[in-house]
Protein backbone atom coordinates (compact mmCIF):
# COMPACT_ATOMS: atom_id res chain seq x y z
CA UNK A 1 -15.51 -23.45 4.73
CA UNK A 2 -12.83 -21.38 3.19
CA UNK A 3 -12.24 -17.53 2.67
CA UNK A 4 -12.01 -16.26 -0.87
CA UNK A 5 -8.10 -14.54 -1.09
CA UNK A 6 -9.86 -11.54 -3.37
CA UNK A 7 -13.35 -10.58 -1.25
CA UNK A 8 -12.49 -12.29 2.13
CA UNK A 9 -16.38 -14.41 1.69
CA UNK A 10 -16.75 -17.69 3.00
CA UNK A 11 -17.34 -20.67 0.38
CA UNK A 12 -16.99 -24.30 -0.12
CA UNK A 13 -13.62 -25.13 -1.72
CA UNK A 14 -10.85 -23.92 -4.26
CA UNK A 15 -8.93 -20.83 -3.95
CA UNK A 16 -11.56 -18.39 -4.95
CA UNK A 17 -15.01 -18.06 -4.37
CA UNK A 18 -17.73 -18.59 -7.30
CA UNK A 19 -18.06 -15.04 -7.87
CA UNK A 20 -14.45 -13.70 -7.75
CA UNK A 21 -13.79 -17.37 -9.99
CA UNK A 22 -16.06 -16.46 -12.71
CA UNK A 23 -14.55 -12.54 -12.93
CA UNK A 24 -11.07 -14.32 -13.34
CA UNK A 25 -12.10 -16.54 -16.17
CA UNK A 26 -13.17 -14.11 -17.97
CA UNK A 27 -10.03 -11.77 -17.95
CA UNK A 28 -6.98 -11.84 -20.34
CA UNK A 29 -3.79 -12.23 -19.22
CA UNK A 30 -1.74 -9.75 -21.28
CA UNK A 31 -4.25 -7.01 -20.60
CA UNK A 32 -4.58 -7.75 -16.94
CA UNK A 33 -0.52 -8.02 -16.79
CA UNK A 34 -0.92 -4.57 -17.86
CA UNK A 35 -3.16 -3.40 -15.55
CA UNK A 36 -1.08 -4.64 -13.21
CA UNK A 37 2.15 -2.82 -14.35
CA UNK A 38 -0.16 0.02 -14.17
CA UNK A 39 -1.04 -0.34 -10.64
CA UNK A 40 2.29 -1.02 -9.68
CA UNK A 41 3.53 2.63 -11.15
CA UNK A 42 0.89 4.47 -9.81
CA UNK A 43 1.47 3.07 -6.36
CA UNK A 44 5.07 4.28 -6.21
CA UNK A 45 4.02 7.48 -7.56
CA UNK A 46 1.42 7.98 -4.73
CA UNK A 47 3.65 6.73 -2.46
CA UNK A 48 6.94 9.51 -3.85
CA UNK A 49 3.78 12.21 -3.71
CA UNK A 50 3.61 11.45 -0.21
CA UNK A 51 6.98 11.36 0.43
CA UNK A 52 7.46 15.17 -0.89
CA UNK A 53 4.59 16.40 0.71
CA UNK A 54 5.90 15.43 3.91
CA UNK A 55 9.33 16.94 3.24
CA UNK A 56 7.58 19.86 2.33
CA UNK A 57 5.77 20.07 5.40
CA UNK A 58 8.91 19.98 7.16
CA UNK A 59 10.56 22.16 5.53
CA UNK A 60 7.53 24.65 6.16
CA UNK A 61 7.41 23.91 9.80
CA UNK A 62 11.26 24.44 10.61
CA UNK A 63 11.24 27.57 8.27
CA UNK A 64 9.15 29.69 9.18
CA UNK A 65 8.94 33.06 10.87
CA UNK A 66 5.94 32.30 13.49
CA UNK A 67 6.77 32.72 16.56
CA UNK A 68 3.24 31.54 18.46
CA UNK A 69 1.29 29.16 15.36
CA UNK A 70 4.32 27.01 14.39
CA UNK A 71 2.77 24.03 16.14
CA UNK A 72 0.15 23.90 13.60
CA UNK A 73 1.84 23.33 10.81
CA UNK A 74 3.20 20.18 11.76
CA UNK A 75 -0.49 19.78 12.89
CA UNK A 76 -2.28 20.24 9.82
CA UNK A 77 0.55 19.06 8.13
CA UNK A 78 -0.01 15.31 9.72
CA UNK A 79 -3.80 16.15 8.98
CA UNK A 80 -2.74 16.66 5.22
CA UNK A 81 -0.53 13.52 4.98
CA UNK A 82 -3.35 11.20 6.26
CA UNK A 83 -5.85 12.10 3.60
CA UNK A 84 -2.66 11.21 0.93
CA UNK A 85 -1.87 8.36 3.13
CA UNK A 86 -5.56 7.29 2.67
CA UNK A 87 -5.49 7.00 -1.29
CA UNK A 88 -1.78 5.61 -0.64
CA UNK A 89 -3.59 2.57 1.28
CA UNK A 90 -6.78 2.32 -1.58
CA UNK A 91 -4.20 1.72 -4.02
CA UNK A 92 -2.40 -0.55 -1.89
CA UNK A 93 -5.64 -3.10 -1.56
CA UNK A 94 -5.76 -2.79 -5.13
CA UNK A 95 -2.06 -3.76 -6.26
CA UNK A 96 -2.19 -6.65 -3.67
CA UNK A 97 -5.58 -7.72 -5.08
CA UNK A 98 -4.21 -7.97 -8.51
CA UNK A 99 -1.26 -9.87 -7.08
CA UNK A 100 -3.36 -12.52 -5.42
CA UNK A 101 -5.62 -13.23 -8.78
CA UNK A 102 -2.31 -13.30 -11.15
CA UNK A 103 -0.42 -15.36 -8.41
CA UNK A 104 -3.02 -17.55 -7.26
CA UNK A 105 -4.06 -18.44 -10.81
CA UNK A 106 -2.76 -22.38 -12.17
CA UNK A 107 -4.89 -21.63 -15.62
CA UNK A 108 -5.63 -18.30 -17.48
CA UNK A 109 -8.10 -18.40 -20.26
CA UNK A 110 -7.11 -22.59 -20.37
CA UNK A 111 -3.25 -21.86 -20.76
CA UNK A 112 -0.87 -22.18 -18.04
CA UNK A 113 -0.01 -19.18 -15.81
CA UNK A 114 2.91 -17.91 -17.51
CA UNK A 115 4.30 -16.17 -13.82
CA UNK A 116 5.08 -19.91 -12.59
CA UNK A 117 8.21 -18.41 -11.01
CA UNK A 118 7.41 -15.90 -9.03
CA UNK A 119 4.71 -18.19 -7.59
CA UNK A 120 7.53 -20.90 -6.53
CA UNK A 121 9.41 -17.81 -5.14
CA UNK A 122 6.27 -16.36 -3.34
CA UNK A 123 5.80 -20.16 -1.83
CA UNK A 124 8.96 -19.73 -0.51
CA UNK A 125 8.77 -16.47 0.70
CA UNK A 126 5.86 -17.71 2.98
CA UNK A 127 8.33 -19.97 4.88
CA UNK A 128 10.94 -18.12 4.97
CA UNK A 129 11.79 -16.54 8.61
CA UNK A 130 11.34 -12.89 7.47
CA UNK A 131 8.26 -12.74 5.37
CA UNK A 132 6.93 -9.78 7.54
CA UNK A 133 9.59 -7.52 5.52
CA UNK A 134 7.54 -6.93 2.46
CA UNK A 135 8.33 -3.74 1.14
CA UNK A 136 5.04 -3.11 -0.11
CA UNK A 137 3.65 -2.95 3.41
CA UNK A 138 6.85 -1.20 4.47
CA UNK A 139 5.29 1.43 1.83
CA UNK A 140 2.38 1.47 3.08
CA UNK A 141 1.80 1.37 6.01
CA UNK A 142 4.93 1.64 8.15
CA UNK A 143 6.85 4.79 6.54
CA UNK A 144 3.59 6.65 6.50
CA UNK A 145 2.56 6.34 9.95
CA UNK A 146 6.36 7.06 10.88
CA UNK A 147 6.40 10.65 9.25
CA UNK A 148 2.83 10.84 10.59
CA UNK A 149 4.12 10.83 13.89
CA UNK A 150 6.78 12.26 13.46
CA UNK A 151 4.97 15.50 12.44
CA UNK A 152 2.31 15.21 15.53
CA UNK A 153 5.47 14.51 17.98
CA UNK A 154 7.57 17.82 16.54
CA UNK A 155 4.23 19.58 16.63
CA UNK A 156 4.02 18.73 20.71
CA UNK A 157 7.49 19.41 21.41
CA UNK A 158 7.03 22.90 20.03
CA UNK A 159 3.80 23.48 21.53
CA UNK A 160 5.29 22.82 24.53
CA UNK A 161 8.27 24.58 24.85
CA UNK A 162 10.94 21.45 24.11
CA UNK A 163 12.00 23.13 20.40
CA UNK A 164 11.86 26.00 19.68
């Protein structure tokens, strides 16, 4: 038994499962190209959105005139930047979705896959030494739990006396 690379379900043999196979013959490759650029753009945009919320957070927390609630700013600050870092994530599962199905694909529509190099250079990036360093994940999933942490440790240190 294998597992399907699009809905993680266990089936018999290939690189999708019957379901996710028949959903892939059916699509065109130009218009799921584009959907793909389109993913790809709204990714980064979710994932600059996030990036200037956070700055503004900061900017909020370290400006400010309180002299007793600055804490929670940071606070709900790192409470607003997980619900953006949720749809950052959706999107995420999405993009590398779409990836698998255009890169895992030898056929579309009965004509060859016309992304046979970036599926050599993705077979090589899985042996290569550093294939942890994707920067989609670095996107993510690293940055955003950084600068969510970030905001919950400056929140404690002012809570507690250490900044103020």
């Amino acid at each position: 038994m294998e597992t399907c690379n699009i809905c993680k379900r266990k089936f018999d043999s290939g690189d999708f499962c019957i379901g996710c196979q028949k959903l892939i013959d059916e699509l065109d490759f130009g218009e799921f190209n584009e959907e793909r650029k389109w993913l790809e753009e709204l990714f980064i945009k979710r994932f600059n959105n996030f990036l200037v919320v956070f700055s503004l957070i900061v900017t909020a927390g370290f400006a400010n005139s309180f002299e007793n609630g600055r804490f929670l700013v940071f606070y709900f600050g790192a409470i607003l930047l997980f619900l953006c870092w949720i749809t950052l994530v959706r999107i995420y599962y999405k993009y590398d979705n779409t990836l698998k199905i255009i890169l895992g694909q030898k056929t579309f529509g009965g004509k060859p896959n016309q992304v046979k190099i970036v599926q050599d250079l993705l077979k090589r990036r899985k042996n290569f030494r550093f294939k942890k360093l994707q920067i989609s994940l670095w996107l993510s999933y690293y940055i955003p739990v950084l600068c969510m942490t970030f905001l919950v440790i400056v929140g404690l240190c002012i809570n507690i006396g250490f900044i103020r």
